[in-house]
Each structure stands twice: as structure tokens, then as C-alpha cells.
N, C-alpha and C. Protein backbone atom coordinates (compact mmCIF):
# COMPACT_ATOMS: atom_id res chain seq x y z
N UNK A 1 0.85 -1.18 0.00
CA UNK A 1 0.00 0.00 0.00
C UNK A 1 0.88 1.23 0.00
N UNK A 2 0.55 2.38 -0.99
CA UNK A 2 1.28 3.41 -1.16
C UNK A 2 0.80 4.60 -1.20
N UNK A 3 0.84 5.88 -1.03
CA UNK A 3 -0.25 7.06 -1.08
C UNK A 3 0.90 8.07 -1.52
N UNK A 4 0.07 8.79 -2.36
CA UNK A 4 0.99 10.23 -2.63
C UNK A 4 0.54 11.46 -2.33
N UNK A 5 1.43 12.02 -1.53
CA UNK A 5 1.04 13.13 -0.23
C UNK A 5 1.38 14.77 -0.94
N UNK A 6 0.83 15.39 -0.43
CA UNK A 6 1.60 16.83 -1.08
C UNK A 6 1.99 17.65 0.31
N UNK A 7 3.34 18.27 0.52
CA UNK A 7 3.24 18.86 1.65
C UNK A 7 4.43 19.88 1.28
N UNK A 8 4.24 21.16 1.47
CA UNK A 8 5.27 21.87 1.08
C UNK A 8 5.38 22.68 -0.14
N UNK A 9 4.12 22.16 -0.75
CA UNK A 9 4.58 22.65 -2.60
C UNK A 9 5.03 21.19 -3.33
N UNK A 10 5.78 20.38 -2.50
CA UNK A 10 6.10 19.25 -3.30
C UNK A 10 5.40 18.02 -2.83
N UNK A 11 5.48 16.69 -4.13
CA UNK A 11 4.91 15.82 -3.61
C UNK A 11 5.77 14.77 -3.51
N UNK A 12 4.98 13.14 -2.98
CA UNK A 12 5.97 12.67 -2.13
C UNK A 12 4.75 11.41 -2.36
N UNK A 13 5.86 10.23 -2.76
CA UNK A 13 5.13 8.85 -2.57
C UNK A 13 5.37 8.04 -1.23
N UNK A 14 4.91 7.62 -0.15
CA UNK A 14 5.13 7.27 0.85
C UNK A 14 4.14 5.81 1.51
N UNK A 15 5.25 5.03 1.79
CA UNK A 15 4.48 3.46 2.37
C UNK A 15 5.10 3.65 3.60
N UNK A 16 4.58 3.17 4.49
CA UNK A 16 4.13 2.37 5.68
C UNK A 16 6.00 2.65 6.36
N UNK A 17 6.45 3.11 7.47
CA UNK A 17 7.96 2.94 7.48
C UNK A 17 8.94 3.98 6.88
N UNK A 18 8.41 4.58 6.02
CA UNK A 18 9.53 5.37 5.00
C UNK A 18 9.89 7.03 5.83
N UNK A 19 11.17 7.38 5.80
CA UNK A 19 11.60 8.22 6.62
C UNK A 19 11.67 9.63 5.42
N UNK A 20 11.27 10.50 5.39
CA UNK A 20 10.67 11.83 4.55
C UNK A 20 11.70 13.12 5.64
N UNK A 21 11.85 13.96 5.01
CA UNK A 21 12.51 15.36 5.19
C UNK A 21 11.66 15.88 4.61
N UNK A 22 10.81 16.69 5.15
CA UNK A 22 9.61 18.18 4.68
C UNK A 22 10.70 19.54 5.32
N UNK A 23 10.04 20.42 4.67
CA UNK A 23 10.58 21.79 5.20
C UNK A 23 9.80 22.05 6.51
N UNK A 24 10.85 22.54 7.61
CA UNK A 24 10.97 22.72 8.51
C UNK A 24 9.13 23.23 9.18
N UNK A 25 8.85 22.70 9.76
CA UNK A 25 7.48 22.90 10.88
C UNK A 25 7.48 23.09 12.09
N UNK A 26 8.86 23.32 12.84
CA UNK A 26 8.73 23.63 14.40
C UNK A 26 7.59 23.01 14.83
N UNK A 27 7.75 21.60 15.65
CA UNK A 27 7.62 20.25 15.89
C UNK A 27 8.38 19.99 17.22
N UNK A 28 7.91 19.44 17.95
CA UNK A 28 8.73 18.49 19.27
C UNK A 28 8.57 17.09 18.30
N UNK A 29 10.20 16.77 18.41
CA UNK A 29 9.97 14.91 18.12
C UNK A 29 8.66 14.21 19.10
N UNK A 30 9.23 13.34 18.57
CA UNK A 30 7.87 12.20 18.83
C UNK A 30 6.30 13.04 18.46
N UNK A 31 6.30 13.68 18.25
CA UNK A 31 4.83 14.49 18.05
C UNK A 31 4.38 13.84 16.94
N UNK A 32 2.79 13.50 16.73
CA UNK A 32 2.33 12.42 15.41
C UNK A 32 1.52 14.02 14.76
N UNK A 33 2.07 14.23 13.58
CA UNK A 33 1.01 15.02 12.19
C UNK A 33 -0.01 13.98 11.76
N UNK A 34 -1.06 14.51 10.92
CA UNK A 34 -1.83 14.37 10.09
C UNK A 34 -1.97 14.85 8.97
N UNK A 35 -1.38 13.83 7.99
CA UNK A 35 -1.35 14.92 6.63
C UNK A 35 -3.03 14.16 5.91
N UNK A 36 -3.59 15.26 5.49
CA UNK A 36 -5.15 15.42 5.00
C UNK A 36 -5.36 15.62 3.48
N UNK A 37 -3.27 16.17 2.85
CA UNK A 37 -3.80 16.39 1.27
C UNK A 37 -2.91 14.76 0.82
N UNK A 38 -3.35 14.05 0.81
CA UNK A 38 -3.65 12.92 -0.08
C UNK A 38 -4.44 12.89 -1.27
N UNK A 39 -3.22 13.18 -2.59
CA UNK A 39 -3.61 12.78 -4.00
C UNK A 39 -3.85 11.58 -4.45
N UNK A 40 -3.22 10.32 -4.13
CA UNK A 40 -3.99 9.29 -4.65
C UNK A 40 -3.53 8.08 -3.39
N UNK A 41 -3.96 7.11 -2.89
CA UNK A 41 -3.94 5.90 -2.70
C UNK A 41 -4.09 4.58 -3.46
N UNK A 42 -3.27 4.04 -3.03
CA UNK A 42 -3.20 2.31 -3.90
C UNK A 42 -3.39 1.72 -2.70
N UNK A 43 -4.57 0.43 -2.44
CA UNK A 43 -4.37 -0.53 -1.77
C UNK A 43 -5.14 -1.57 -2.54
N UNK A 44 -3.98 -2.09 -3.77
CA UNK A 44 -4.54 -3.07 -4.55
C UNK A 44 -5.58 -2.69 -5.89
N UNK A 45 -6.33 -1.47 -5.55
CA UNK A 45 -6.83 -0.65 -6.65
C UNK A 45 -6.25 0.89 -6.14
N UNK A 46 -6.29 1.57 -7.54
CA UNK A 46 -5.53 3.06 -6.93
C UNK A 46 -7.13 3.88 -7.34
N UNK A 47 -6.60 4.86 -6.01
CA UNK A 47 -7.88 6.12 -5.80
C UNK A 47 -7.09 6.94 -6.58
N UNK A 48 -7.90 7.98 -6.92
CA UNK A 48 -7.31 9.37 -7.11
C UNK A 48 -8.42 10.28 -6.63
N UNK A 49 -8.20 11.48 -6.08
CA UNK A 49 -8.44 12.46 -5.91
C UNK A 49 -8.64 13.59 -6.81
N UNK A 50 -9.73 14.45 -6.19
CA UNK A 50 -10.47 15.64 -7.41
C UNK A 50 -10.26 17.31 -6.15
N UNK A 51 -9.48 17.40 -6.47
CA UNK A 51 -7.49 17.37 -5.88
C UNK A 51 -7.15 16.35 -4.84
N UNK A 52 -8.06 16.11 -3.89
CA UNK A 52 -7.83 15.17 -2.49
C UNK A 52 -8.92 13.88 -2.37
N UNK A 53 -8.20 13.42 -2.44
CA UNK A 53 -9.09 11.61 -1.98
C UNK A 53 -9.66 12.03 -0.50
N UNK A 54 -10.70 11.76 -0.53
CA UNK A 54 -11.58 12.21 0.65
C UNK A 54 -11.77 11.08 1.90
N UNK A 55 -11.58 11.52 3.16
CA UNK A 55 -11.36 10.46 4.25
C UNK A 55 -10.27 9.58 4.40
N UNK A 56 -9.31 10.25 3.52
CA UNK A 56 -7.87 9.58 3.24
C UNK A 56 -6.77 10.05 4.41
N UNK A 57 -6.11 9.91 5.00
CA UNK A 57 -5.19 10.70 6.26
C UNK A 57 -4.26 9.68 5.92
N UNK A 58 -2.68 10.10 6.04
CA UNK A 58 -1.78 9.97 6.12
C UNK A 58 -0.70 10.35 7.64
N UNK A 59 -0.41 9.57 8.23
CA UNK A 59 -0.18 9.44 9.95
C UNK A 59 0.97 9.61 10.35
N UNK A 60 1.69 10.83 10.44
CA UNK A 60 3.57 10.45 10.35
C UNK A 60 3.90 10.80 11.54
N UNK A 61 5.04 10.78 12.18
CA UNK A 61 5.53 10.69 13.70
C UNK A 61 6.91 11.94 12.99
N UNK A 62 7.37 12.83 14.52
CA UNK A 62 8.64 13.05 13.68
C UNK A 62 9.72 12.69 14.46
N UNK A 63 11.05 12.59 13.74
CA UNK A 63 12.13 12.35 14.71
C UNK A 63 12.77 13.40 14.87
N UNK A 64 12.92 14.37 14.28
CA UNK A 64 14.12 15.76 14.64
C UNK A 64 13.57 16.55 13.19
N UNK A 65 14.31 17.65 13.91
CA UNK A 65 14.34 18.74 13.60
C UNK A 65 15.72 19.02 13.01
N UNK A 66 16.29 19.66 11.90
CA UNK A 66 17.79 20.31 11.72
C UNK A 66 17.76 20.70 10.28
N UNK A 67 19.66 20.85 10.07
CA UNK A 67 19.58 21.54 8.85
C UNK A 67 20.53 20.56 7.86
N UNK A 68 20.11 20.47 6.53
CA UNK A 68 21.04 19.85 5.76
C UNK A 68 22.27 20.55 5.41
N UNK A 69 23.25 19.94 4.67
CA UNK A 69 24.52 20.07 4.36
C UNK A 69 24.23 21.52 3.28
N UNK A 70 25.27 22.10 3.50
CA UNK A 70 25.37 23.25 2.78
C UNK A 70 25.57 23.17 1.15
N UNK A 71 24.56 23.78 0.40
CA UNK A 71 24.95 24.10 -1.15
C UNK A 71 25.11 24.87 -1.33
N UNK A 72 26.28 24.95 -2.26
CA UNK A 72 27.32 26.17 -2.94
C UNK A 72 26.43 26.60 -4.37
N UNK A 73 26.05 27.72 -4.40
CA UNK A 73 25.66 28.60 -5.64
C UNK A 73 27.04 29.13 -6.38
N UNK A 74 27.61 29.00 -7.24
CA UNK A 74 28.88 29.44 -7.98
C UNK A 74 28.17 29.99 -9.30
N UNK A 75 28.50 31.11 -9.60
CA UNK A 75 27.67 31.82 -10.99
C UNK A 75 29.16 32.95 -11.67
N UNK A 76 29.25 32.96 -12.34
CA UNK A 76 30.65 33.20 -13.42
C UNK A 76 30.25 33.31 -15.03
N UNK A 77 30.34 34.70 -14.81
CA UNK A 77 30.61 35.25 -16.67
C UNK A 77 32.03 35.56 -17.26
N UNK A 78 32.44 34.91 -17.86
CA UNK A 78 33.83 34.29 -18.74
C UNK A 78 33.62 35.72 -19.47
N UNK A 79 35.05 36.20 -18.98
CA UNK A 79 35.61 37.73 -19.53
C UNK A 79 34.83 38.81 -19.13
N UNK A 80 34.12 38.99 -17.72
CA UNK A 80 33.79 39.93 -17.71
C UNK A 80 34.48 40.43 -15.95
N UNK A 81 35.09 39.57 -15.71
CA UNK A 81 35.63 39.89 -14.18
C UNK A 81 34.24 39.89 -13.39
N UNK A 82 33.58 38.76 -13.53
CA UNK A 82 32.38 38.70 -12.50
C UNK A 82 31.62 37.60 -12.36
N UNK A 83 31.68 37.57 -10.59
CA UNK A 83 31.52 36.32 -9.83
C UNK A 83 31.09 36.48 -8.81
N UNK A 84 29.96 35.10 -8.36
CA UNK A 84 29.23 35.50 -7.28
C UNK A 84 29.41 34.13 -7.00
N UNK A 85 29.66 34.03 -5.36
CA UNK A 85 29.17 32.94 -4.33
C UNK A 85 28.84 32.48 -3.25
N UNK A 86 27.89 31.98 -3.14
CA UNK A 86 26.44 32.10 -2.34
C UNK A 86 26.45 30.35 -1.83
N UNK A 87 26.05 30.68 -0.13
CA UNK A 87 25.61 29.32 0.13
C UNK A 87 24.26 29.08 0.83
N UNK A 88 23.87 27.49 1.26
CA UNK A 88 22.24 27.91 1.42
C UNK A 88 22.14 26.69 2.32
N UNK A 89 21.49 26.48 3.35
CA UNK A 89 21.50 25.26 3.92
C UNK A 89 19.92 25.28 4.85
N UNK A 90 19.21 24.15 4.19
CA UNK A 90 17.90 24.17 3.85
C UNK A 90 17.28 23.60 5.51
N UNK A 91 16.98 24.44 6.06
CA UNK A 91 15.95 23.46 7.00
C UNK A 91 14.64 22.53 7.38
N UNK A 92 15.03 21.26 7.78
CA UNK A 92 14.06 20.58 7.83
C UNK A 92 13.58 19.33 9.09
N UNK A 93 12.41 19.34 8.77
CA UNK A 93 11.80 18.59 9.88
C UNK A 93 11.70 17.15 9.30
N UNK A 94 12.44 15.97 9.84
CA UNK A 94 12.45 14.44 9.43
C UNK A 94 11.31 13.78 10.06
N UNK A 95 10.56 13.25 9.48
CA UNK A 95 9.53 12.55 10.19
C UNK A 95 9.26 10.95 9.58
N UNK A 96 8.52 10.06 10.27
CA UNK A 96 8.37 8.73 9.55
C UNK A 96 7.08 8.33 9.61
N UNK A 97 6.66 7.42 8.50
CA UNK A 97 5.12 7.22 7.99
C UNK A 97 4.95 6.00 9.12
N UNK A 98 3.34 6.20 9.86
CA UNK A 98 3.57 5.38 10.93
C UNK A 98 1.88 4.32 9.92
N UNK A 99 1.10 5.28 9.31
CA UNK A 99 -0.06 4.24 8.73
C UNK A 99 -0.74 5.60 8.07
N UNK A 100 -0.85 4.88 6.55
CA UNK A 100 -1.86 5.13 5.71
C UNK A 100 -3.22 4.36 5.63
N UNK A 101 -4.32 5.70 6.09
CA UNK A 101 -5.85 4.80 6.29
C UNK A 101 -6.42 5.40 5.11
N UNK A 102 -7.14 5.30 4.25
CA UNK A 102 -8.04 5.00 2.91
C UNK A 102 -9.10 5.20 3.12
């Protein structure tokens, strides 16, 4: 069984167990979400949603809170003496799928 979630702007296929990084929600671990926008479910036949599959909830727990590894922006125009560099380090909240109900 598999469901595809939207949270953030982005979406996200998620079974039963699977450990997800969303953008940051200021969260105490162990705290359980309810995610409610569920685009489609599969359990053996697949739903879809008219945007959201209705009575569908998605059940996640989180484990921490932090920030990922830093990315380097490097931007350079060849012969003009000009250069820019920029770094960015994305914060996020890790959480894990504890049950998809249908």
C-alpha cells in the first residue's frame, strides 16, 4: 500500500515505514502530524483524488528537527571579471510514515 502526499509545494510517494525530510514545521519529536492532502492511494486498486481523496489521512511521527549540508551557488561570466558565491542550507523537519488509512 502506497499514497501520494503533497506537503510543502512538493509531492511525495510514501508506504508504511519510509523516513521523509519536509521543510521545517517547528515540531517536538515524537509528536504524530496528520497529513489530509492525499492525492492518490493504492491498496490493490488506486484512488485518485479531485485534488484530495476524501477520508484519506496519512499518519507520520517526527524524529528531529535540523539543517542539511550546505549548497554552494557558484555563478561566473567568462571575460567579464564577474563572480558570485552564495551558500544555502535548507531546513528541515524528518519525520516517519507510521499508517496510511483510505
Amino acid at each position: 500500500m502506497y499514497a501520494i502526499i503533497k506537503n510543502g509545494g512538493k509531492q511525495y510517494k510514501v508506504q508504511e515505514g519510509d523516513i521523509l525530510s519536509f521543510d521545517k514545521m517547528s515540531l517536538e519529536p515524537k509528536a504524530t502530524i496528520e497529513i489530509k492532502e492525499v492525492l492518490a492511494v493504492n491498496s490493490g486498486e488506486l484512488k485518485t483524488g479531485t485534488p484530495y481523496v476524501e477520508g484519506a489521512v496519512v499518519t507520520a511521527e517526527v524524529i528531529n528537527e535540523g539543517r542539511d549540508k550546505k549548497v554552494v551557488i557558484f555563478k561566473k561570466r567568462r571575460r567579464k571579471d564577474s563572480k558570485v558565491k552564495r551558500g544555502f542550507r535548507r531546513d528541515f523537519t524528518r519525520v516517519r510514515i507510521i499508517k496510511i488509512a483510505a
